[in-house]
N, C-alpha and C. Protein backbone atom coordinates (compact mmCIF):
# COMPACT_ATOMS: atom_id res chain seq x y z
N UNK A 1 -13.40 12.11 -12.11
CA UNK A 1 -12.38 11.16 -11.66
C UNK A 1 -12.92 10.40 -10.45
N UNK A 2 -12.35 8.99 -10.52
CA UNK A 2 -13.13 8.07 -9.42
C UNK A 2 -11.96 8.41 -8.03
N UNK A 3 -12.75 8.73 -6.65
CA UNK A 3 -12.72 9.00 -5.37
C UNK A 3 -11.58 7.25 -5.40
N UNK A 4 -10.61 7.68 -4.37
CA UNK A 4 -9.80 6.63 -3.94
C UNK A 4 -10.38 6.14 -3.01
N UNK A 5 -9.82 4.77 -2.83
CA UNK A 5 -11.25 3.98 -1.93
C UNK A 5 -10.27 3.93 -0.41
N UNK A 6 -11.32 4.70 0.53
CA UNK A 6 -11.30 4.77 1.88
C UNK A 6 -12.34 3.69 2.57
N UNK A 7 -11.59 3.33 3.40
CA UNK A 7 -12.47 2.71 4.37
C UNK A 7 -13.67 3.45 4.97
N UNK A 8 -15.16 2.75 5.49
CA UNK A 8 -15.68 3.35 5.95
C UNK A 8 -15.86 2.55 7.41
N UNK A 9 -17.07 3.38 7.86
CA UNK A 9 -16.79 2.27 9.42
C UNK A 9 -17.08 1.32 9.35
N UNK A 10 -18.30 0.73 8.47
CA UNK A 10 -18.51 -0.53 8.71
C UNK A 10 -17.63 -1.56 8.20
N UNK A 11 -16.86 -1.05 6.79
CA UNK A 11 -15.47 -2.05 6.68
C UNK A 11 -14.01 -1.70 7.95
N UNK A 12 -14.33 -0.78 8.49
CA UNK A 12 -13.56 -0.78 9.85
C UNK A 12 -13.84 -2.01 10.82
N UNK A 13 -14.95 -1.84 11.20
CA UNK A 13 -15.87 -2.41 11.85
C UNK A 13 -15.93 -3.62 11.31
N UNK A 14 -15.74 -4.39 10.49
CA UNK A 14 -15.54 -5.68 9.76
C UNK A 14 -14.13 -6.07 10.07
N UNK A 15 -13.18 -5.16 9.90
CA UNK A 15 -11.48 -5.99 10.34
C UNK A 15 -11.40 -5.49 11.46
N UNK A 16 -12.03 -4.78 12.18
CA UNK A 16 -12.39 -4.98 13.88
C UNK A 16 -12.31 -6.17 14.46
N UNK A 17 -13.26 -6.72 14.17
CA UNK A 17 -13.97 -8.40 14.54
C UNK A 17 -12.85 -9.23 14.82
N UNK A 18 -11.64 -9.36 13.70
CA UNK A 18 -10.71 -10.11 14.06
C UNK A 18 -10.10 -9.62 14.98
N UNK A 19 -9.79 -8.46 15.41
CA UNK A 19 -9.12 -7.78 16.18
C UNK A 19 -9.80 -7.59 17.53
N UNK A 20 -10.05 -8.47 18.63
CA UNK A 20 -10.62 -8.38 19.69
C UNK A 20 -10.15 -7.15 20.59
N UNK A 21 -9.06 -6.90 20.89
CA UNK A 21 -8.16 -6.21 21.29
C UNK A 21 -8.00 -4.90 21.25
N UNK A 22 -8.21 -4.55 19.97
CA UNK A 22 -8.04 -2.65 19.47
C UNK A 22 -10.03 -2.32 20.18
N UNK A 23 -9.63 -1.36 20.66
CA UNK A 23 -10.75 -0.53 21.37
C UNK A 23 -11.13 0.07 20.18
N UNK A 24 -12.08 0.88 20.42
CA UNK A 24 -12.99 1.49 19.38
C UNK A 24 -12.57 2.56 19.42
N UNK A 25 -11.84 3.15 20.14
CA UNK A 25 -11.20 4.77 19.97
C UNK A 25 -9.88 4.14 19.65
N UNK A 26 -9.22 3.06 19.73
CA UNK A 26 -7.58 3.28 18.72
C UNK A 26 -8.19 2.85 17.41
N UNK A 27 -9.62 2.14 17.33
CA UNK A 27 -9.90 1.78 15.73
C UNK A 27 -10.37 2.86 15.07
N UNK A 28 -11.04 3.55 15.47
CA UNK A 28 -11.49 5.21 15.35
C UNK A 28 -10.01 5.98 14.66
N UNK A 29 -9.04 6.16 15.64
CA UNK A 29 -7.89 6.89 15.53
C UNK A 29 -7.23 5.86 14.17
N UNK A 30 -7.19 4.75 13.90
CA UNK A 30 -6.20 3.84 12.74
C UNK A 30 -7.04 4.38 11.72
N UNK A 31 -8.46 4.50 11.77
CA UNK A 31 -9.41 4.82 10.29
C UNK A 31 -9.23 6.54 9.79
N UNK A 32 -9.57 6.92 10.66
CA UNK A 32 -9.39 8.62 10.38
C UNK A 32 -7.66 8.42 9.74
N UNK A 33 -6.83 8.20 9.99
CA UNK A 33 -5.53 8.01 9.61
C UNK A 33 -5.64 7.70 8.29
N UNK A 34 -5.72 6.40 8.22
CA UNK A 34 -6.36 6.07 6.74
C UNK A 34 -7.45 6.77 5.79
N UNK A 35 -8.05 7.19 6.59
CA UNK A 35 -9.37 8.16 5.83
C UNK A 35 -8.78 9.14 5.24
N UNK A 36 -7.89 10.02 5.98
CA UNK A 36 -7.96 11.20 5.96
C UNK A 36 -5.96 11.43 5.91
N UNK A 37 -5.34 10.79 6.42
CA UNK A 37 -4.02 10.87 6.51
C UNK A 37 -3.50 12.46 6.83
N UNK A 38 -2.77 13.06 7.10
CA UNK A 38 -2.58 13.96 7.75
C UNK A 38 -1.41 13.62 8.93
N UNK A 39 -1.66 14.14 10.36
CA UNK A 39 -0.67 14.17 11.12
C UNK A 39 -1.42 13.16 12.19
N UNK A 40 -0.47 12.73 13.73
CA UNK A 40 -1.02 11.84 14.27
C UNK A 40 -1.81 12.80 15.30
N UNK A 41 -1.20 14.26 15.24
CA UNK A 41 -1.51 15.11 16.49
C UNK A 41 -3.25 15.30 15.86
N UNK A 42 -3.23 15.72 14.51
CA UNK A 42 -4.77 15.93 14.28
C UNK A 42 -5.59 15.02 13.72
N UNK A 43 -5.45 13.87 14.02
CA UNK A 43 -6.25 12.64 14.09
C UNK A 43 -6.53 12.35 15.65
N UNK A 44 -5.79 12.72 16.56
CA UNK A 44 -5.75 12.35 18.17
C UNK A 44 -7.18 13.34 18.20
N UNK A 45 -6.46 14.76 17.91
CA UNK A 45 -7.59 15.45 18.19
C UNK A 45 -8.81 15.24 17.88
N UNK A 46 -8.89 14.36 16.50
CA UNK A 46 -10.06 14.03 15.94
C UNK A 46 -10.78 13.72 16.86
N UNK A 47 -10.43 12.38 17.24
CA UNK A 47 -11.55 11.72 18.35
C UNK A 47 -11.17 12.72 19.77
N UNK A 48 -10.95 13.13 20.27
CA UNK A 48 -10.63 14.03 21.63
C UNK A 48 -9.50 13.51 22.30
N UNK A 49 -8.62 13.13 21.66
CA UNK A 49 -7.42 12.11 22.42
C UNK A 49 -6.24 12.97 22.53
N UNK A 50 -5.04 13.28 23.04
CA UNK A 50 -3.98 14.12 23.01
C UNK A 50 -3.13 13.01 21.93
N UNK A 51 -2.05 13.92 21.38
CA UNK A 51 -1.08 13.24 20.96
C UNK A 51 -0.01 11.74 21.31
N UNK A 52 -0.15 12.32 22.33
CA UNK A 52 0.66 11.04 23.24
C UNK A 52 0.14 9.85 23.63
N UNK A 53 -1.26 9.98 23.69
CA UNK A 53 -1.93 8.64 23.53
C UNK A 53 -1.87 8.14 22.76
N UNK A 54 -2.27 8.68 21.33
CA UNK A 54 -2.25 8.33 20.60
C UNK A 54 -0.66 7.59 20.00
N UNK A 55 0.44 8.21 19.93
CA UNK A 55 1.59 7.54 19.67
C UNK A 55 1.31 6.25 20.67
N UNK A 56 1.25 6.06 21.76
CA UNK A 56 1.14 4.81 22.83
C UNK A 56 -0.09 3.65 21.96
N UNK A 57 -0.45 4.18 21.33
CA UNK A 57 -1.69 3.37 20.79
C UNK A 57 -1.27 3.06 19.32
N UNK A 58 -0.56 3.87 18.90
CA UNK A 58 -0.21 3.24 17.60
C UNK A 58 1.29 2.18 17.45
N UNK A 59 2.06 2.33 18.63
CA UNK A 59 2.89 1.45 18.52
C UNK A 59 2.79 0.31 19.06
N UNK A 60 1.63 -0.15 19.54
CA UNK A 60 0.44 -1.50 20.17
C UNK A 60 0.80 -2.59 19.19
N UNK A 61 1.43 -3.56 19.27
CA UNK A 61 1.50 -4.90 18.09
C UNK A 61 -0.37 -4.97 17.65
N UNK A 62 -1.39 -5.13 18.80
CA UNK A 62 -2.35 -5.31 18.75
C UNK A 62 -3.47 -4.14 17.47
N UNK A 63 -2.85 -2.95 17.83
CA UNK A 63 -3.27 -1.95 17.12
C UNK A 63 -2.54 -2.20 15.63
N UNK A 64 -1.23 -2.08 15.53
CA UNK A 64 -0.61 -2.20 13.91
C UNK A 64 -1.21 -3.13 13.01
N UNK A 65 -1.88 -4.34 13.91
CA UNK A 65 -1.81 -5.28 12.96
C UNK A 65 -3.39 -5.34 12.88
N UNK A 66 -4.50 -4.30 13.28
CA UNK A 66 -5.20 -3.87 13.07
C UNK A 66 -5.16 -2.39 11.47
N UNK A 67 -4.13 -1.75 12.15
CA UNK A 67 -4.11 -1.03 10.96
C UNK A 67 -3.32 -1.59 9.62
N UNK A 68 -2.70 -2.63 9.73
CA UNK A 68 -2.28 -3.31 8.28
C UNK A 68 -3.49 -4.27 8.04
N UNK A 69 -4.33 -5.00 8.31
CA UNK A 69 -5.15 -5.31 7.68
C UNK A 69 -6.14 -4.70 7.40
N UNK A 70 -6.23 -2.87 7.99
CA UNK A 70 -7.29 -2.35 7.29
C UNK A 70 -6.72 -1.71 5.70
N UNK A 71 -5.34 -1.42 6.31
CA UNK A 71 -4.80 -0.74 4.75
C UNK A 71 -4.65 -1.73 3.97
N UNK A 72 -4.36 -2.87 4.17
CA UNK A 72 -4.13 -3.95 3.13
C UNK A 72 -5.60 -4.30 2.05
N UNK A 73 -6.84 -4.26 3.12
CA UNK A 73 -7.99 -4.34 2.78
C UNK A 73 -8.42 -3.41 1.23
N UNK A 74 -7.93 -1.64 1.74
CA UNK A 74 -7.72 -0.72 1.33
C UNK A 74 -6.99 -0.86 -0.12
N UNK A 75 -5.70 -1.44 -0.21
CA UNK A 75 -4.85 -1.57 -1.10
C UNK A 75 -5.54 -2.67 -2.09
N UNK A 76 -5.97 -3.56 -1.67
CA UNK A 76 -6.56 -4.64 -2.68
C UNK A 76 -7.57 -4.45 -3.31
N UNK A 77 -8.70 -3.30 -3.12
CA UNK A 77 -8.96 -2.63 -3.95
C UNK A 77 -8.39 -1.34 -4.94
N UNK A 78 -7.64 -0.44 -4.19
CA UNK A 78 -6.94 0.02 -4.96
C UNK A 78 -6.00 -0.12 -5.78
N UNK A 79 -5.57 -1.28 -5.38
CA UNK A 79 -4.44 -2.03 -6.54
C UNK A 79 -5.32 -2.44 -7.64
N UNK A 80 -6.25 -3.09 -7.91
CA UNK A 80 -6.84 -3.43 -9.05
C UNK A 80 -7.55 -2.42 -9.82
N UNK A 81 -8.10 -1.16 -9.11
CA UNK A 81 -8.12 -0.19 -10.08
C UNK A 81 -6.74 0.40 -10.93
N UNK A 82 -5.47 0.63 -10.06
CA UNK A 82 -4.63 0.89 -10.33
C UNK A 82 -4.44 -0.09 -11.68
N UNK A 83 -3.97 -1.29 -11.23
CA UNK A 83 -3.79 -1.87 -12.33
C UNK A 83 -4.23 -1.98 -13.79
N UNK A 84 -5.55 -1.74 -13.88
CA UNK A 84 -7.00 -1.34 -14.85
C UNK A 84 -6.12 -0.12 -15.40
N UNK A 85 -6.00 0.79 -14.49
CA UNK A 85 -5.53 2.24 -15.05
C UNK A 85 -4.18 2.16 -16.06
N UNK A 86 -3.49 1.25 -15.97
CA UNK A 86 -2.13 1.31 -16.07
C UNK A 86 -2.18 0.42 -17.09
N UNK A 87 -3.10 -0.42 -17.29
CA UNK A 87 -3.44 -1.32 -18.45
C UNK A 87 -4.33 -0.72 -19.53
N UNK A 88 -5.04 0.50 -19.43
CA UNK A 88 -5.35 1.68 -20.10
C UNK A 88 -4.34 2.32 -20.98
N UNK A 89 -3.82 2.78 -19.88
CA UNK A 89 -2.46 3.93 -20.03
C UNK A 89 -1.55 2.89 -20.98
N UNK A 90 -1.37 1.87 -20.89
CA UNK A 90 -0.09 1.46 -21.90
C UNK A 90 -1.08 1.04 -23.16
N UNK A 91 -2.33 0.80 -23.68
CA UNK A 91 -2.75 0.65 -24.73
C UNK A 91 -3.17 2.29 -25.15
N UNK A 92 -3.09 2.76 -24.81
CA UNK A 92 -4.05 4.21 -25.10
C UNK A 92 -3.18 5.77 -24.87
N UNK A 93 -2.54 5.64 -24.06
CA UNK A 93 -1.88 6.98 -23.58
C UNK A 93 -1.17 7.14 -25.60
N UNK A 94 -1.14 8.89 -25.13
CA UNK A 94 -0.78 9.22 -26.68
C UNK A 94 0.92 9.44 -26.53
N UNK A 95 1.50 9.20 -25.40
CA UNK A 95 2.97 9.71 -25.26
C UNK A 95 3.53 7.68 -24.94
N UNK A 96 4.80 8.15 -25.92
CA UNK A 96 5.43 6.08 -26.31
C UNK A 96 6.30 6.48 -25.08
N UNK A 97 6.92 7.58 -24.76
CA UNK A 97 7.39 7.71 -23.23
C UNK A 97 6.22 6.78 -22.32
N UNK A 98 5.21 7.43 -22.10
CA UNK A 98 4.59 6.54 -20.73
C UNK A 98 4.23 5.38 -21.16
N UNK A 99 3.37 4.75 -22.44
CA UNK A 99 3.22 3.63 -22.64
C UNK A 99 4.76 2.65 -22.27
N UNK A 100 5.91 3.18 -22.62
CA UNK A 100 6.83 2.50 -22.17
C UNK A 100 7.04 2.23 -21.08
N UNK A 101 7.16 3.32 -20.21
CA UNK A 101 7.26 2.99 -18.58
C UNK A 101 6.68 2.09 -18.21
N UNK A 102 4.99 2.85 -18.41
CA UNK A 102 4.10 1.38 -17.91
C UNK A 102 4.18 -0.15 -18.52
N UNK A 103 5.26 -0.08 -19.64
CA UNK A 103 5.75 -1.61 -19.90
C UNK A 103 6.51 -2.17 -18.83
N UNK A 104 7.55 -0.86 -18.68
CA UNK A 104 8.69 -1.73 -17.68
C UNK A 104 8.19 -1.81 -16.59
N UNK A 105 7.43 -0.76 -16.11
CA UNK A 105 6.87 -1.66 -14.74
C UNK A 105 6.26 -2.81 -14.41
N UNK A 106 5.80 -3.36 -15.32
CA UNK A 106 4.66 -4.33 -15.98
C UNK A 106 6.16 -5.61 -15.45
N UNK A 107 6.84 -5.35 -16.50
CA UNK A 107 8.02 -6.02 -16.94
C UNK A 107 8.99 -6.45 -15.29
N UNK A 108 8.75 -5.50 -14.88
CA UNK A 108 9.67 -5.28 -13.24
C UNK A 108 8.99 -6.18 -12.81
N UNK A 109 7.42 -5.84 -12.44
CA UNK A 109 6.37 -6.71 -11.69
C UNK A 109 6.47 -8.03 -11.75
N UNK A 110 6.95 -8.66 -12.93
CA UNK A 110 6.91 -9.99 -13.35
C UNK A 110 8.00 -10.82 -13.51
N UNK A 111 9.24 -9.46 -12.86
CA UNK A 111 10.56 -10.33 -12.58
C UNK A 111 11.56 -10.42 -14.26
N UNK A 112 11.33 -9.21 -15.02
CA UNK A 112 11.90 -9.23 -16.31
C UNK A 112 12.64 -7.71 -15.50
N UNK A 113 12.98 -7.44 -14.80
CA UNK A 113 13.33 -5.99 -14.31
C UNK A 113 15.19 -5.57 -15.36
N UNK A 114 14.92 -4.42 -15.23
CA UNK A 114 16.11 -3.94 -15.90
C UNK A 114 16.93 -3.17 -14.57
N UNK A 115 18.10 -3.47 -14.43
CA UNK A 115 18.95 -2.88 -13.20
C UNK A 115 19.88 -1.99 -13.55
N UNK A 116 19.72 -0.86 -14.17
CA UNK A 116 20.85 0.18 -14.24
C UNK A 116 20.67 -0.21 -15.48
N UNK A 117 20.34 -0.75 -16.59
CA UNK A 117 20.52 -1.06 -17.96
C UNK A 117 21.03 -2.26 -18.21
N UNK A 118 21.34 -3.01 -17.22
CA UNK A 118 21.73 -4.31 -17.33
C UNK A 118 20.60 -5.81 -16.85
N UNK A 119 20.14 -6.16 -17.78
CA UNK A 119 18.80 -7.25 -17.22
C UNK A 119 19.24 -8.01 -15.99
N UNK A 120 18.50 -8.31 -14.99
CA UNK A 120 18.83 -9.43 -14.60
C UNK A 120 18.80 -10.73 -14.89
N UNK A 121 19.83 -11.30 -15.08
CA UNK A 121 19.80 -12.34 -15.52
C UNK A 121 20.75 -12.99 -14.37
N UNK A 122 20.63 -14.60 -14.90
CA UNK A 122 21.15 -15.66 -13.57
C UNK A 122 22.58 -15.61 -13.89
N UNK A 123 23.21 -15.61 -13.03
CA UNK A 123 24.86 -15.77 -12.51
C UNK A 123 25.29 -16.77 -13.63
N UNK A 124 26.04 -16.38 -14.21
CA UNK A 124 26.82 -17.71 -15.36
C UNK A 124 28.10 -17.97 -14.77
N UNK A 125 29.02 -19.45 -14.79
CA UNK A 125 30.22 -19.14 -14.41
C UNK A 125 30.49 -19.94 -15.36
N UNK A 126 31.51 -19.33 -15.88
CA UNK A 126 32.26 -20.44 -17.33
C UNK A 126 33.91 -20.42 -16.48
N UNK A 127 34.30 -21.68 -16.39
CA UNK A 127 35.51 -22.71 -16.35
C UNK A 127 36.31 -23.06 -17.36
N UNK A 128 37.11 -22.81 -18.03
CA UNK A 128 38.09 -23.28 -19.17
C UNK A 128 39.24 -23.97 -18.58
N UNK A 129 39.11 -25.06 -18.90
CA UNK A 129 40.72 -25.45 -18.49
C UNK A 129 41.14 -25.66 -19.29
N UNK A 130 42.85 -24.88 -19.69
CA UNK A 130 43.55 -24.93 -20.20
C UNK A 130 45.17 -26.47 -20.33
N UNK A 131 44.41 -27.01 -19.51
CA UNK A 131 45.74 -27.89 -18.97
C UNK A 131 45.36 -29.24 -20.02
């Protein structure tokens, strides 16, 4: 089975660059997070940092928006494997249960979504006048 794709440092180190701001120990502390996910206390420890810095460093506008463009980075490859997978799974899976699901999600994705069993569809208002 293919390894989920983690950042390494040098794609750290690449959405660094835009980020003048995040130090190399809160970019350190955002990657291990992402790397490794877990708690914030044993990622602090990772790099030698206490907990409490670390919370002070992750609620940084400067830092978040360091760690959403590394996970986003993250996600845009993993979304297209995902997707691959799921485009597998609905031609191939041997159960019409999951090939279905992975229709409706397909179906959701593209704004055909089903709400409780009722499609969405656009607001109709019908007017009769009787007079």
């Amino acid at each position: 089975m293919n390894r989920l794709v983690r950042p390494d440092q040098a794609e750290a180190d690449s959405v660094r660059q835009a980020h003048p701001m995040v130090t190399s120990r809160q970019a350190e502390l955002v990657t291990i997070l992402l790397q490794q996910g877990g708690t914030i206390t044993a990622a602090a420890e990772a790099i030698g940092a206490d907990r409490s810095w670390a919370c002070k460093a992750l609620v940084k506008s400067h830092v978040q928006a360091f760690a959403r463009d590394l996970g986003m980075r993250m996600l845009g490859v993993a979304g297209m494997r995902a997707l691959a997978t799921n485009m597998t799974l609905m031609e191939d899976a041997k159960s019409e249960w999951l090939r279905a699901d992975i229709a409706k999600d397909f179906m959701d994705r593209a704004g055909y979504a089903l709400d409780n069993g009722k499609g969405k569809l656009p607001v109709v208002s019908i007017n009769i006048d009787l007079g």
